[in-house]
C-alpha atoms as a PDB file:
ATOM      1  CA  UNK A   1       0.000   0.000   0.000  1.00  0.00           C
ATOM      2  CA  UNK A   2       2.840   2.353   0.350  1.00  0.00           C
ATOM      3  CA  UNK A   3       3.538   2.043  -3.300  1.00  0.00           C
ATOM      4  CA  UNK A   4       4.801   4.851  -5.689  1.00  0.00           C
ATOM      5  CA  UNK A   5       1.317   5.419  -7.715  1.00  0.00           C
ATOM      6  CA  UNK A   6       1.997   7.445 -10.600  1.00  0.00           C
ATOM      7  CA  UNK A   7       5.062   5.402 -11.084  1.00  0.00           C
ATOM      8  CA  UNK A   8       2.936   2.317 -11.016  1.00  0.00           C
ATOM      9  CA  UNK A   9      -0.184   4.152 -13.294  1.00  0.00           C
ATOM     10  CA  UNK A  10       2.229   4.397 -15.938  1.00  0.00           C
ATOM     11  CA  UNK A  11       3.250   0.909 -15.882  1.00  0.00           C
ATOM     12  CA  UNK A  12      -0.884   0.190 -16.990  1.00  0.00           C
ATOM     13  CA  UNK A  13      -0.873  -0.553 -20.920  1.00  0.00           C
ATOM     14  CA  UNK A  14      -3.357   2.505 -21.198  1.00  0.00           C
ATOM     15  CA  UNK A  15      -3.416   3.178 -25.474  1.00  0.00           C
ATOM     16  CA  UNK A  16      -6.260   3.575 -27.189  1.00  0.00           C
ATOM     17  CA  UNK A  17      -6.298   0.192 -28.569  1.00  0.00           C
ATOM     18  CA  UNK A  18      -5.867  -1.783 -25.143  1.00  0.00           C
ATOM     19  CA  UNK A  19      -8.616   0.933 -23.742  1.00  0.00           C
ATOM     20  CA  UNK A  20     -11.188   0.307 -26.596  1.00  0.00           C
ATOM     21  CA  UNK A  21     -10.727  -3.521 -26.503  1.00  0.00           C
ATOM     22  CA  UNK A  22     -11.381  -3.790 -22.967  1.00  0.00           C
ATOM     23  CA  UNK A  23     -14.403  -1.866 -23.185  1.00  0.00           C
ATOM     24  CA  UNK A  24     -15.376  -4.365 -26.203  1.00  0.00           C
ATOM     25  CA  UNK A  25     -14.824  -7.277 -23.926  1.00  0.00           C
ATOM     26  CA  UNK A  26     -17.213  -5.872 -21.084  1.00  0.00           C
ATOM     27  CA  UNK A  27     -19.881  -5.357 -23.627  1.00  0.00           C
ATOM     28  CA  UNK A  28     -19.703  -9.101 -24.946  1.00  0.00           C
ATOM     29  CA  UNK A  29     -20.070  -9.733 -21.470  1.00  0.00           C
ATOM     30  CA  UNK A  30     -22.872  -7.744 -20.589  1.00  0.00           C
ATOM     31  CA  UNK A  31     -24.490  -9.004 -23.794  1.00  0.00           C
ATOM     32  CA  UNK A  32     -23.682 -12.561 -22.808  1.00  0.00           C
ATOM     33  CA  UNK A  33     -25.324 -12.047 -19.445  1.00  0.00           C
ATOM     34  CA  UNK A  34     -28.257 -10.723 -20.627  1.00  0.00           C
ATOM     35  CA  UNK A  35     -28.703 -13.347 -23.093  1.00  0.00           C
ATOM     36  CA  UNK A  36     -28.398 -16.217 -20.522  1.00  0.00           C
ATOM     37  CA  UNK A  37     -31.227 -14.254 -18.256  1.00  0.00           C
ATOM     38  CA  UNK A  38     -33.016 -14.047 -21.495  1.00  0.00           C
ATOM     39  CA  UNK A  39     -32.929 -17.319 -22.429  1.00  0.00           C
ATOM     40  CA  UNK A  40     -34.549 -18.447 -19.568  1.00  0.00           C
ATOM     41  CA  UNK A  41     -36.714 -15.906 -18.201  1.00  0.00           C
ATOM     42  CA  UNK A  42     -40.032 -14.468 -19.527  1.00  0.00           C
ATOM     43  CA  UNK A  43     -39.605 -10.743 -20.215  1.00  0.00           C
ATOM     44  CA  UNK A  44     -41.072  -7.948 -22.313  1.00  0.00           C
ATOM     45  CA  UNK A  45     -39.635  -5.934 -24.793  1.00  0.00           C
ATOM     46  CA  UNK A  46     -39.691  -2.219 -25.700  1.00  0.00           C
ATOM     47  CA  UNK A  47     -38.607  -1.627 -29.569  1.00  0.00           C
ATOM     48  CA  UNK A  48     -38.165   1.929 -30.517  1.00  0.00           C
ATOM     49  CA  UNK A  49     -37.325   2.782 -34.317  1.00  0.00           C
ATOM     50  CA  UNK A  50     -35.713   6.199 -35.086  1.00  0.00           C
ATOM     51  CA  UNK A  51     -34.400   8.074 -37.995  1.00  0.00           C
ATOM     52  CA  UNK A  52     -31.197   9.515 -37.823  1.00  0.00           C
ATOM     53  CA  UNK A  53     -29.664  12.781 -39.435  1.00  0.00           C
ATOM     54  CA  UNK A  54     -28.572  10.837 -42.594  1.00  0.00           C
ATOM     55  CA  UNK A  55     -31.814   9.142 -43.005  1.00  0.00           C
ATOM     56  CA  UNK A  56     -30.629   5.942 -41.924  1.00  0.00           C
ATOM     57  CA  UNK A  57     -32.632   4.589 -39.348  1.00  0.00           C
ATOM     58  CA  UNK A  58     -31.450   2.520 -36.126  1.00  0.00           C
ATOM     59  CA  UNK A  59     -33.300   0.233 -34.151  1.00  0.00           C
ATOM     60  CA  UNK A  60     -33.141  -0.576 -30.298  1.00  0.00           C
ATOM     61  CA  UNK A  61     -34.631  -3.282 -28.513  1.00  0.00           C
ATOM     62  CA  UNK A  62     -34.851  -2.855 -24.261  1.00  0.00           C
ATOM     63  CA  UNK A  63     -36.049  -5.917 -22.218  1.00  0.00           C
ATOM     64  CA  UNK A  64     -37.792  -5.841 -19.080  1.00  0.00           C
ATOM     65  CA  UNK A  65     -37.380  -8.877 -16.291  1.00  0.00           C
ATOM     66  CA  UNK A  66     -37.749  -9.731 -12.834  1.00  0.00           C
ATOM     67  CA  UNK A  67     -34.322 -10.889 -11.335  1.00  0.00           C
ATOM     68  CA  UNK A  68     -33.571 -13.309  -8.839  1.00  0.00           C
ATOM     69  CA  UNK A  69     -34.560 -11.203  -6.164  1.00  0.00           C
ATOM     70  CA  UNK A  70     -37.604 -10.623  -7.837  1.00  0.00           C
ATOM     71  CA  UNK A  71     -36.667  -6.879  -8.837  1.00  0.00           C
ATOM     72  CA  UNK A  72     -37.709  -5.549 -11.943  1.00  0.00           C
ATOM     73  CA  UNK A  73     -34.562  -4.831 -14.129  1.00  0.00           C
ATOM     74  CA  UNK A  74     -34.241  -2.485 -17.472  1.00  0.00           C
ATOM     75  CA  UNK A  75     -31.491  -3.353 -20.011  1.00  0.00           C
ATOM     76  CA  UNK A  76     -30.303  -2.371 -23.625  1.00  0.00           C
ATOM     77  CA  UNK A  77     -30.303  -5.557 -25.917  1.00  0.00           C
ATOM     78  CA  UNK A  78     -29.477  -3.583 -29.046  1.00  0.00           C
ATOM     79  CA  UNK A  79     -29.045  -1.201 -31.415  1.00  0.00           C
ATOM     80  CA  UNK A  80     -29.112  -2.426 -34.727  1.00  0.00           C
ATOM     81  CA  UNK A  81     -28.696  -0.200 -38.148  1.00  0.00           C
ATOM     82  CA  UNK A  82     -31.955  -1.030 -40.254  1.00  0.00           C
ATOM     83  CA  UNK A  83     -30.347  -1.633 -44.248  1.00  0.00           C
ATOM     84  CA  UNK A  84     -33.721  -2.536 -45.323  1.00  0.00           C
ATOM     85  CA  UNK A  85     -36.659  -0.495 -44.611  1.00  0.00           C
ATOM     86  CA  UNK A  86     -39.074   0.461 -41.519  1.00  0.00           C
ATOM     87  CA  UNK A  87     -41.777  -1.747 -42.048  1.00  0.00           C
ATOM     88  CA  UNK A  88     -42.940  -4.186 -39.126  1.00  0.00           C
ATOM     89  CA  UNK A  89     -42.240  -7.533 -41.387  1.00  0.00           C
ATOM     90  CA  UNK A  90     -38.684  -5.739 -41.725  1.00  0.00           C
ATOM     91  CA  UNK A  91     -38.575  -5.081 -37.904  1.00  0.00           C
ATOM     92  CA  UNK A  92     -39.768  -8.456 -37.008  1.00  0.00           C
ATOM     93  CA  UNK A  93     -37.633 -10.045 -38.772  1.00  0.00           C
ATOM     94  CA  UNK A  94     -34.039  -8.545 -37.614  1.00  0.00           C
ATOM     95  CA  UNK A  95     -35.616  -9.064 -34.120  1.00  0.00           C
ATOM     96  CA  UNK A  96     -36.276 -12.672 -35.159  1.00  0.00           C
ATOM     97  CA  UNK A  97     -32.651 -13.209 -36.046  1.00  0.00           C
ATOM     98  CA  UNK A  98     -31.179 -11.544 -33.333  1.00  0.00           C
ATOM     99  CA  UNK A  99     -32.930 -14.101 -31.082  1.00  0.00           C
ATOM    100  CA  UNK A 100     -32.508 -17.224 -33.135  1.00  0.00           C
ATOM    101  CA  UNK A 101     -28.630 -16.528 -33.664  1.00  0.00           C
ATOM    102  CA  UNK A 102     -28.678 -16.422 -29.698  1.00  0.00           C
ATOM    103  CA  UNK A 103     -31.133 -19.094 -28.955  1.00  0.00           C
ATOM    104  CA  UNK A 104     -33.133 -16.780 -27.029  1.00  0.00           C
ATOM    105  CA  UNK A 105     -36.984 -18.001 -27.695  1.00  0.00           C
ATOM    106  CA  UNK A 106     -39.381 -15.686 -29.083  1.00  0.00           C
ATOM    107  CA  UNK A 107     -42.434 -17.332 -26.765  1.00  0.00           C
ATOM    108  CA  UNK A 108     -40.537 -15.588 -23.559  1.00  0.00           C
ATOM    109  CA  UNK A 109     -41.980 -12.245 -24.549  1.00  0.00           C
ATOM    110  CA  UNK A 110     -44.607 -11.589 -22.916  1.00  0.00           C
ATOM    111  CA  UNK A 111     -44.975  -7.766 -24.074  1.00  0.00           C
ATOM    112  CA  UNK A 112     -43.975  -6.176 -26.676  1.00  0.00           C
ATOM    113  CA  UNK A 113     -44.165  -1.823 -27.443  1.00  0.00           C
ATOM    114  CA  UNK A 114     -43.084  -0.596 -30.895  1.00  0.00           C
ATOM    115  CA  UNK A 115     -42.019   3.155 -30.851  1.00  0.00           C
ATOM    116  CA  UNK A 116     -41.674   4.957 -33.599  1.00  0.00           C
ATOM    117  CA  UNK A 117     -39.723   8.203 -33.767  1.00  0.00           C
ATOM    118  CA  UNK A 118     -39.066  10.323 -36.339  1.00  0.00           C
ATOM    119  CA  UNK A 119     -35.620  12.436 -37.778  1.00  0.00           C
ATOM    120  CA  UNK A 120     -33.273  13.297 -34.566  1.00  0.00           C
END
């Protein structure tokens, strides 16, 4: 404990690279996380479909769950670029991938809310 600390601070591999992958490793593992609660827990979803500046538009999914401790949690699933168009088949669909690629079934929603928002 009696340890030089900015001497040992910049011993800490602290570049942009090693800063951005570590922060790409805690989001897999969020994401992992979330899936495994997902996977096995009934939970509702909140999709919300916005335009962007550039006329793309971006779609995010947030789940809603009751944890162990029977709390009600809020989490980001994702945030997916929409290459096709707006429509609900379109929508369904990428939402219907996401969750077969990550064997999360579609019969654990129990609720679903589709937002739409225009340009931001």
């Amino acid at each position: 404990m009696h340890q030089d600390i900015p001497e040992n601070l910049k011993t800490l591999p602290l570049s942009d690279s090693t800063v951005k992958r570590r922060i790409d490793e805690m989001a897999v593992n969020i994401e992992k996380n979330l899936i495994s609660i997902l996977q096995n827990s009934s939970f509702s979803m909140q999709l919300d479909e916005s335009t962007l500046a550039d006329n793309n538009a971006l779609l995010m999914a947030c789940v809603h769950y009751f944890d162990e401790n029977n709390t009600l949690q809020e989490e980001m699933l994702f945030a997916i670029k929409l290459i096709t168009d707006t429509r609900g088949l379109s929508i369904f669909n990428i939402v219907k991938s996401y969750f077969t690629k990550n064997n999360i079934p579609l019969n654990n929603i129990v609720a679903c809310l589709l937002m739409k928002h225009h340009q931001w």
